[in-house]
Each structure stands twice: as structure tokens, then as C-alpha cells.
C-alpha atoms as a PDB file:
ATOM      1  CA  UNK A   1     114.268 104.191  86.601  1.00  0.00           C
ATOM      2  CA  UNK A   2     112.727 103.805  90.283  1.00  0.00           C
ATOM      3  CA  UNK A   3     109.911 101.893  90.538  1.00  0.00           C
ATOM      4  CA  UNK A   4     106.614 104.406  92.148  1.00  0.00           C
ATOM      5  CA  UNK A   5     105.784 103.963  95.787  1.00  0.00           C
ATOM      6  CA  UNK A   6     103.075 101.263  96.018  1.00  0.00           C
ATOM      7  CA  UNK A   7      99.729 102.608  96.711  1.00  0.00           C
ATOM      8  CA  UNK A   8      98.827 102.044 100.608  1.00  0.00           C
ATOM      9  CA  UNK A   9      95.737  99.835 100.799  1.00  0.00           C
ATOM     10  CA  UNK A  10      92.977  99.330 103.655  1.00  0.00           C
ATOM     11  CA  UNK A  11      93.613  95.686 104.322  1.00  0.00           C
ATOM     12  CA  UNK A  12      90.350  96.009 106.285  1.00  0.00           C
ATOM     13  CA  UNK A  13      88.393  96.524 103.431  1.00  0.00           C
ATOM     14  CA  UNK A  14      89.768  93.836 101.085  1.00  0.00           C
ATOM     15  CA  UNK A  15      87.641  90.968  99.838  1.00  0.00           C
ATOM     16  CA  UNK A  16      88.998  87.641  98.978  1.00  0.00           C
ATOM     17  CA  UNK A  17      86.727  85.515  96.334  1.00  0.00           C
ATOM     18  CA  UNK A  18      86.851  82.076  94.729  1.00  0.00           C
ATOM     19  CA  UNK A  19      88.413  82.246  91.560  1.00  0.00           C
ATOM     20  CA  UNK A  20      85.367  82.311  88.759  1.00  0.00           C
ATOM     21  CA  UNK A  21      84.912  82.191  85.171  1.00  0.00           C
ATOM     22  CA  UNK A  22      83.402  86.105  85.073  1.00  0.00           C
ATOM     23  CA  UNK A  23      86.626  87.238  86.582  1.00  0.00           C
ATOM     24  CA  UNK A  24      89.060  85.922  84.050  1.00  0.00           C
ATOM     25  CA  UNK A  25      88.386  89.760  82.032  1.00  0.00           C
ATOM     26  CA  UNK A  26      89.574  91.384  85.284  1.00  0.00           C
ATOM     27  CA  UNK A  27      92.689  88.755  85.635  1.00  0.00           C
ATOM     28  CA  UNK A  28      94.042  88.144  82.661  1.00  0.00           C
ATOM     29  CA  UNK A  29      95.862  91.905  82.222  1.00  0.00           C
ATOM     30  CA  UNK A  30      97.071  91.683  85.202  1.00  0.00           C
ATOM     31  CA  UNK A  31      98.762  87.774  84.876  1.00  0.00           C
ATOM     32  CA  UNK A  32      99.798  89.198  81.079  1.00  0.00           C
ATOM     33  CA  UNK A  33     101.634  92.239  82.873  1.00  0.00           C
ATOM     34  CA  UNK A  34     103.451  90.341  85.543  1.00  0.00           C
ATOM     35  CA  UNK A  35     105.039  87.397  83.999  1.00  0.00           C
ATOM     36  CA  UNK A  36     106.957  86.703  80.723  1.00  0.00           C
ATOM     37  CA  UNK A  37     105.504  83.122  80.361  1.00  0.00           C
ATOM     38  CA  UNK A  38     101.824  83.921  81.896  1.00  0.00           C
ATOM     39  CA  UNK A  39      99.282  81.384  82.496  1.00  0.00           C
ATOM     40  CA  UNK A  40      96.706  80.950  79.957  1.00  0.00           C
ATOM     41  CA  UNK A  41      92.883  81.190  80.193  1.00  0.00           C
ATOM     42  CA  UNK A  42      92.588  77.563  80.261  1.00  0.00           C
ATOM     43  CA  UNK A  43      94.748  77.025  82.922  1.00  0.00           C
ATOM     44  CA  UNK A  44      92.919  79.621  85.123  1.00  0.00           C
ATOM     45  CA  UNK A  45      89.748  77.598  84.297  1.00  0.00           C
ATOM     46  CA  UNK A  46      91.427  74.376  85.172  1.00  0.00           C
ATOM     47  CA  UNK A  47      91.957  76.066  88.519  1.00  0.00           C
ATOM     48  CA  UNK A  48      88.413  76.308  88.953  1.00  0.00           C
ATOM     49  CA  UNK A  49      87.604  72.578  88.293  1.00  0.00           C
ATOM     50  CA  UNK A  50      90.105  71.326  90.266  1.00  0.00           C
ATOM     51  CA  UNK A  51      89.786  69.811  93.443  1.00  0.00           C
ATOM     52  CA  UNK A  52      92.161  70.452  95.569  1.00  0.00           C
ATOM     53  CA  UNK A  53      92.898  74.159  93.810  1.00  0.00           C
ATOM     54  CA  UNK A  54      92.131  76.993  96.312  1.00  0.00           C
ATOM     55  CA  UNK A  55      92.354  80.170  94.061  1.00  0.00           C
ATOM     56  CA  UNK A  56      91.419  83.464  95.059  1.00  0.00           C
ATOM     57  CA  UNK A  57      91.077  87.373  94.316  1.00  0.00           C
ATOM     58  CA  UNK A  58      91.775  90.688  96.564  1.00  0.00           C
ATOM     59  CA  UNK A  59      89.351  93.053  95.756  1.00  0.00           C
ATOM     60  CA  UNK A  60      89.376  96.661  96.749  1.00  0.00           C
ATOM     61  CA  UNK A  61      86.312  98.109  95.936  1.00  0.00           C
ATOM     62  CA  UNK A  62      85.852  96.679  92.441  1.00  0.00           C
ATOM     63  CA  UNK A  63      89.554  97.274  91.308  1.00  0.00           C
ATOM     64  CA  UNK A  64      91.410  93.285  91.605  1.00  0.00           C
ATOM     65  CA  UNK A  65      94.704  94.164  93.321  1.00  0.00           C
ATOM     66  CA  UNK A  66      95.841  90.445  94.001  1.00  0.00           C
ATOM     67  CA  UNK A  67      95.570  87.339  93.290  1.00  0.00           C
ATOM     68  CA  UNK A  68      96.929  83.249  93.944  1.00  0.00           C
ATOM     69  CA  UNK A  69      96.216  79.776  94.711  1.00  0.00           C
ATOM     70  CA  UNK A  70      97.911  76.588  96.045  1.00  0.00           C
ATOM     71  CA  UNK A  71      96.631  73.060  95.917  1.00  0.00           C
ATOM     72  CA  UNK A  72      96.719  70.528  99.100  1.00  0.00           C
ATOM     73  CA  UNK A  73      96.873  67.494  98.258  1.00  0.00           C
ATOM     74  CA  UNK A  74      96.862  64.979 101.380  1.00  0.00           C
ATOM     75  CA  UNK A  75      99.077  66.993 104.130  1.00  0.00           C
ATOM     76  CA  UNK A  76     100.672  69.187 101.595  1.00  0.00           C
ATOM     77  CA  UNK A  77     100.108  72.800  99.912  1.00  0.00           C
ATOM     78  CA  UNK A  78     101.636  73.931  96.647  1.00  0.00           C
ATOM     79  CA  UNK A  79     101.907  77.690  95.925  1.00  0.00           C
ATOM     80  CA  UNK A  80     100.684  78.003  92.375  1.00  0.00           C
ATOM     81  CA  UNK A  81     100.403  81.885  92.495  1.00  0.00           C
ATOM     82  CA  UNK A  82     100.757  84.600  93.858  1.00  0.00           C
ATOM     83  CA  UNK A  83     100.722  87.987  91.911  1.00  0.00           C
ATOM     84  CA  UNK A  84      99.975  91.107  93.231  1.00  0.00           C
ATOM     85  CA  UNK A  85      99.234  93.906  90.466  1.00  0.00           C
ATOM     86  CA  UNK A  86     101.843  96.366  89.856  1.00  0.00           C
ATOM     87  CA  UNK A  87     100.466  99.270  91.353  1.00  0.00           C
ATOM     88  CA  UNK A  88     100.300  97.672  94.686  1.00  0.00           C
ATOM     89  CA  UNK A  89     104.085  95.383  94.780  1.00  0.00           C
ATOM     90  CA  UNK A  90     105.508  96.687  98.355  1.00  0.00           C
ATOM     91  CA  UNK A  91     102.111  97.256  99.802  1.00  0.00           C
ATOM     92  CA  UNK A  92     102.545  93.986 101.564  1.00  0.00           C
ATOM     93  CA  UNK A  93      99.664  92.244  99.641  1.00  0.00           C
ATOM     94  CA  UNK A  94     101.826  89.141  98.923  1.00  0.00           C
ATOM     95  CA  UNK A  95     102.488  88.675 103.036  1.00  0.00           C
ATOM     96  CA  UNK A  96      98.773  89.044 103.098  1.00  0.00           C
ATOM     97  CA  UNK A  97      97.897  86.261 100.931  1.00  0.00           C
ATOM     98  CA  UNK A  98     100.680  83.982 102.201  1.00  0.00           C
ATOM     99  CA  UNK A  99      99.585  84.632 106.011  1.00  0.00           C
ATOM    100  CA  UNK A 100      95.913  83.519 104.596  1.00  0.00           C
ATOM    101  CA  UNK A 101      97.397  80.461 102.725  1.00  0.00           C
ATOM    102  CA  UNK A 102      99.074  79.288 105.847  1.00  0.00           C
ATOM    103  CA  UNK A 103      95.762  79.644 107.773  1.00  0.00           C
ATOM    104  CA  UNK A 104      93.180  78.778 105.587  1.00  0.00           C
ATOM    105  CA  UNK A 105      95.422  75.494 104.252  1.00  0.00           C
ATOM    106  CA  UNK A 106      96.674  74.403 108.249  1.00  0.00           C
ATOM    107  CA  UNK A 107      92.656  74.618 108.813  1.00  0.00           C
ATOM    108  CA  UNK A 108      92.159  72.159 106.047  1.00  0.00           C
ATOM    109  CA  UNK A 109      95.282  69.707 107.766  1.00  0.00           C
ATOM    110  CA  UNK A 110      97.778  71.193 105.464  1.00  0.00           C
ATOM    111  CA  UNK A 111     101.551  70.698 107.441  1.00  0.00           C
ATOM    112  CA  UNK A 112     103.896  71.379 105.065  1.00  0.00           C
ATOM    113  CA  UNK A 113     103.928  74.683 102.081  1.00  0.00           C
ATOM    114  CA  UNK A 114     105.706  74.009  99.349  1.00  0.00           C
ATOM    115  CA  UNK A 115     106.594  76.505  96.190  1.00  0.00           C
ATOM    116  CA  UNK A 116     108.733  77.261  93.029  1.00  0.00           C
ATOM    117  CA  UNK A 117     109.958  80.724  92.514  1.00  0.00           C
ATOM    118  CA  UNK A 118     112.299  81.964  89.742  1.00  0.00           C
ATOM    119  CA  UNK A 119     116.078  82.146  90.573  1.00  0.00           C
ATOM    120  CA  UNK A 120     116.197  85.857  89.457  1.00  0.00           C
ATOM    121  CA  UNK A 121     112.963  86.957  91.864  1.00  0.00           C
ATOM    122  CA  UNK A 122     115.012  88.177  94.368  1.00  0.00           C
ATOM    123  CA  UNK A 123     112.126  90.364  96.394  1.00  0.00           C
ATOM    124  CA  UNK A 124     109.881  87.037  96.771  1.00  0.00           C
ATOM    125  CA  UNK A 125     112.749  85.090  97.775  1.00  0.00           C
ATOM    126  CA  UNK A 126     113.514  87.824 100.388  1.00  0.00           C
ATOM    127  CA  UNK A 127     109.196  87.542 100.875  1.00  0.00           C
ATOM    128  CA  UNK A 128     109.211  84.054 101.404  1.00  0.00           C
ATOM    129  CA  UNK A 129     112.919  84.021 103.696  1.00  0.00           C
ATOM    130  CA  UNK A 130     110.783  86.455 106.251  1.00  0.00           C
ATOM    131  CA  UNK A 131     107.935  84.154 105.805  1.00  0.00           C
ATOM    132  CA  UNK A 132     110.203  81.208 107.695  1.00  0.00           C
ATOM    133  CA  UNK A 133     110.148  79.523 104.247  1.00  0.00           C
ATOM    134  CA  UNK A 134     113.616  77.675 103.761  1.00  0.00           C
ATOM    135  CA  UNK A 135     115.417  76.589 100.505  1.00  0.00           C
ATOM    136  CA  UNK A 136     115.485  73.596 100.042  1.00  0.00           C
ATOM    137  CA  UNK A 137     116.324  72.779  96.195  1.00  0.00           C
ATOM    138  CA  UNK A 138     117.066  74.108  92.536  1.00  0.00           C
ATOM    139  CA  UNK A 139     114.592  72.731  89.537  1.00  0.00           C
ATOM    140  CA  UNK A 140     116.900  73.707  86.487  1.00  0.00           C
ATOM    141  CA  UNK A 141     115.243  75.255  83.605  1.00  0.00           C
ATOM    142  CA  UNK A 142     111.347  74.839  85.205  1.00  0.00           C
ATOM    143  CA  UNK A 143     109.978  78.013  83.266  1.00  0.00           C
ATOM    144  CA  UNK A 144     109.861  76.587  80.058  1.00  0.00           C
ATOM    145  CA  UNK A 145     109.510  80.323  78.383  1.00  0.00           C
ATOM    146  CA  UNK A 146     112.683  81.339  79.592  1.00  0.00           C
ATOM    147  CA  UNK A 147     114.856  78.276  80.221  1.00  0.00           C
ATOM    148  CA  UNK A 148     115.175  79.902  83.898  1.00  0.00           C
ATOM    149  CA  UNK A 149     115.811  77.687  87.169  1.00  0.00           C
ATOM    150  CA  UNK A 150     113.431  77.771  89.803  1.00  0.00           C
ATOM    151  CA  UNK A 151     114.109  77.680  93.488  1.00  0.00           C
ATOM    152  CA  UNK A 152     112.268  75.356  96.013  1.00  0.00           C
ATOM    153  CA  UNK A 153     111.207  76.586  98.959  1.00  0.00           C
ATOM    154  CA  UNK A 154     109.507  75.182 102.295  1.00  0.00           C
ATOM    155  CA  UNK A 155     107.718  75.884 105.222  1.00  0.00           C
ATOM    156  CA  UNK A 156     106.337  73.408 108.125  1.00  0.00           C
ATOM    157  CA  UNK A 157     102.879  75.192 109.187  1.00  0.00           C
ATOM    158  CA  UNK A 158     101.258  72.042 111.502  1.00  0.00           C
ATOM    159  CA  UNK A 159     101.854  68.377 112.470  1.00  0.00           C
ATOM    160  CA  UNK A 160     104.531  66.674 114.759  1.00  0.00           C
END
């Protein structure tokens, strides 16, 4: 069965937020829907107390339609997330939020991005590849749920 045609946003009239406690109701569905092991509440709260998390939401109108985080720690960011919600995967959300990653982490003196992505996820490989994100590793059996490999990926963003 085809997937549907993802729903053509106004990229203009997104709104990225902080990740926050109150929007955890709005979140968890979506994280639930997307992934077969999907984080739990308490590590969506640990986001928000730690430092060097930078977690955010795409909202369109009220309706969440995206959301992710990386840490930087010293010189380098680490994807956590990205997820886009199902209605909108194609709509070019998760370019979005890795073109704001790159910016918003090389303003904060991040030069390298750094991320794990399951062997099988062959679209945000294919995302990441026309990103100018290279592979550069295999972590065998990293998603505990599944026993699935995970492929490591990087970018250079800033620095000599």
C-alpha cells in the first residue's frame, strides 16, 4: 500500500519551541507512532534538564508536526531526534530541522554533527547523504528493542 502524499506546509508560519513538560501530551503519540522502541516520558524530561540538550517542536498553528534535539558537548553535536509526524514525512520537515541544527549548533561553536540512524532507514540515510553527512561507521545491535545496527554518520559544519 502507497504511503499518502505528505501534506504541503507553510514553512513561514512554523514555530520552533523549547521542549517543555506541558508538551509531552502533544509528543508522546507522535514518538509512540514513529518508532518501535520509542523514548519514554522520562527520557523526554531528561532532555529538558540537560545541559547541553537543545530539543525542540514545529508547530503549525497548534497541531506539533515535528520534532528533535542534539546535544553539543565541547565542539561537537549529537543528533538525538528527529521525527517528523506521519502526516507530514516528504514535506521536507526533517531538512528543515537539520538546516536549523547546523545553524543554531555552528552559532554555539559546534564543528562537527554527529548521529546514529537505523541500518534499515533507508529515506534518512538518503536525508542525511544530501545533507553532506558521510558514513563513517556501523554500531551493531545499538537499538536494544530490535537488536538492529545503527549507522554513523558525520558532517563538518565549522572550524579549520
Amino acid at each position: 500500500m502507497d504511503e499518502p502524499d505528505p501534506i504541503t506546509l507553510d514553512f513561514d508560519q512554523l514555530r520552533l519551541v523549547p521542549l517543555a513538560k506541558e508538551h509531552l501530551p502533544l509528543l508522546l503519540p507522535v514518538e509512540h507512532e514513529a518508532y518501535p522502541d520509542p523514548w519514554t516520558q522520562g527520557m523526554f524530561l531528561q532532555e529538558i534538564k540537560n545541559g547541553p540538550s537543545h530539543f525542540y517542536l514545529a508547530f503549525h498553528g497548534d497541531e506539533l508536526v515535528a520534532y528533535g534535539g542534539y546535544w553539543l558537548i565541547l565542539d561537537e553535536m549529537h543528533i538525538t531526534k528527529i521525527t517528523v509526524a506521519q502526516p507530514y514525512r516528504g514535506s521536507g520537515l526533517g531538512v528543515a530541522f537539520m538546516a536549523f541544527f547546523e545553524e543554531h549548533g555552528r552559532g554555539l561553536g559546534g564543528i562537527i554533527i554527529r548521529l546514529e540512524v537505523r541500518a534499515s532507514n533507508v529515506a534518512a540515510r538518503k536525508l542525511y547523504a544530501r545533507a553532506g553527512f558521510t558514513e563513517i561507521g556501523v554500531r551493531k545491535r545499538y537499538y536494544a528493542a530490535s537488536g538492529e545496527d545503527a549507522v554513523v554518520m558525520a558532517k563538518k559544519i565549522g572550524g579549520a
